[in-house]
Protein backbone atom coordinates (compact mmCIF):
# COMPACT_ATOMS: atom_id res chain seq x y z
CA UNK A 1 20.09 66.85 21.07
CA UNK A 2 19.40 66.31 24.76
CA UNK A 3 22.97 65.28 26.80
CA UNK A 4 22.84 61.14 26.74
CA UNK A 5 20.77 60.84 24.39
CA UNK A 6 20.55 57.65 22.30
CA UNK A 7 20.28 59.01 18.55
CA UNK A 8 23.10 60.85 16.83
CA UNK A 9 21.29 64.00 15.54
CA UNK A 10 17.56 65.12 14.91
CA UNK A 11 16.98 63.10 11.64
CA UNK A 12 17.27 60.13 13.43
CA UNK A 13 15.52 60.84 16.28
CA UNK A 14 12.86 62.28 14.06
CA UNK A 15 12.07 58.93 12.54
CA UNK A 16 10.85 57.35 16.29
CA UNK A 17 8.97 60.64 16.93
CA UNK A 18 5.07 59.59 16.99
CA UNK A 19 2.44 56.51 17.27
CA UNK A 20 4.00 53.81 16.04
CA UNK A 21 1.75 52.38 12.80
CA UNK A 22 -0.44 49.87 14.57
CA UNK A 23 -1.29 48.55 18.05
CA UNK A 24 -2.34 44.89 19.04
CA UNK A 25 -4.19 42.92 21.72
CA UNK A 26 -4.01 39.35 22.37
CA UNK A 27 -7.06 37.60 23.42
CA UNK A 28 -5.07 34.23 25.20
CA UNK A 29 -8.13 32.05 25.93
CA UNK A 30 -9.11 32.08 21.93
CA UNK A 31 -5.36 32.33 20.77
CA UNK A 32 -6.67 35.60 18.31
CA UNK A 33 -4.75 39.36 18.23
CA UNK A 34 -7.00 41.92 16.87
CA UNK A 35 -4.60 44.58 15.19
CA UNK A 36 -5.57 47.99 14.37
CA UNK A 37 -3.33 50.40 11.88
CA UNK A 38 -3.03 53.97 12.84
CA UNK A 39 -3.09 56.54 9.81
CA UNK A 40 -1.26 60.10 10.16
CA UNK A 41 -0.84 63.17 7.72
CA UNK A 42 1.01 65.28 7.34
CA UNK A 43 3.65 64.44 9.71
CA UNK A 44 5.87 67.34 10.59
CA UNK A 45 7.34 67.06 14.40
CA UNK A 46 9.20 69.61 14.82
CA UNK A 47 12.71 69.45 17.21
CA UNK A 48 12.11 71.42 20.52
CA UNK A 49 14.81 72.03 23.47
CA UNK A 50 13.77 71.20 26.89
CA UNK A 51 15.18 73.34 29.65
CA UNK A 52 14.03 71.17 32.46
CA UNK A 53 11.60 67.90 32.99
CA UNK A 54 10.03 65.60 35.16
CA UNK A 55 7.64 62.75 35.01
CA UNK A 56 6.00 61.45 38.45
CA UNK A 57 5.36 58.28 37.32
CA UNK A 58 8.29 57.37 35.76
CA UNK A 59 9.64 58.62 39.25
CA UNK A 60 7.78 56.28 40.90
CA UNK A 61 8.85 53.58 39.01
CA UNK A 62 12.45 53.67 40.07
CA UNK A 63 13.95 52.97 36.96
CA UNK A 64 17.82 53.34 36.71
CA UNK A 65 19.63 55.26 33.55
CA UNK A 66 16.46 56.96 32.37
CA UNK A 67 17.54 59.96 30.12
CA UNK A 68 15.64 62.45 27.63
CA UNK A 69 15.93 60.98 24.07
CA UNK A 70 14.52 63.60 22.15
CA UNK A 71 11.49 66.33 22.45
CA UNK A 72 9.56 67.58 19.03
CA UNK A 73 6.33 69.67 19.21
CA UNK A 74 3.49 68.30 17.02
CA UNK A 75 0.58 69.81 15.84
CA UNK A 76 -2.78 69.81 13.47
CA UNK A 77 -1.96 65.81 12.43
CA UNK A 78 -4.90 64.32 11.10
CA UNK A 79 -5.09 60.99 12.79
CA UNK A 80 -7.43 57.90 13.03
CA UNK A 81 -7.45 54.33 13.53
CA UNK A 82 -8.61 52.08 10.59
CA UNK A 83 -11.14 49.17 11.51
CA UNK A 84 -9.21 46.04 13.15
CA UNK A 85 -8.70 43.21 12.32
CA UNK A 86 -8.51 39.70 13.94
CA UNK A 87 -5.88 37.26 12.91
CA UNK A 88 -5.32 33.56 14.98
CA UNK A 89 -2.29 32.95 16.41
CA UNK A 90 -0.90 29.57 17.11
């Protein structure tokens, strides 16, 4: 595991590696969120060690305490987005 980093060994990291399931947008003027689910197979990220790193624009962004929580290598996933779906929220 990368020095600092949050998660105790691979496994756990493992289980925040990827696209989380779904993504949302809030429309504020008619109150609605229009969610659409990701679909993945064949999920197999695979733990990587990184000798060195560096991100401009989280450089730029002058964040304090920033450290390397985990690196996998992923590749060949089979990936789409389902059709979304609008829900109203009060």
């Amino acid at each position: 595991m990368p020095q600092k980093s949050p998660f105790l060994d691979w496994a756990n990291a493992r289980r925040f590696a990827g696209p989380l399931p779904f993504t949302f947008t809030y429309n504020a003027q008619s109150k609605e969120v229009l969610i659409i689910e990701g679909v993945r197979e064949n999920w197999k990220p695979y733990p990587i060690k990184v000798i060195h790193y560096e991100f401009d624009f989280l450089n730029k962004l002058n964040l304090q305490g920033i450290v390397l929580a985990n690196a996998f290598e992923i590749k060949n996933i089979p990936y789409y987005w389902k059709k979304g779906r609008i829900e109203s929220w009060k």
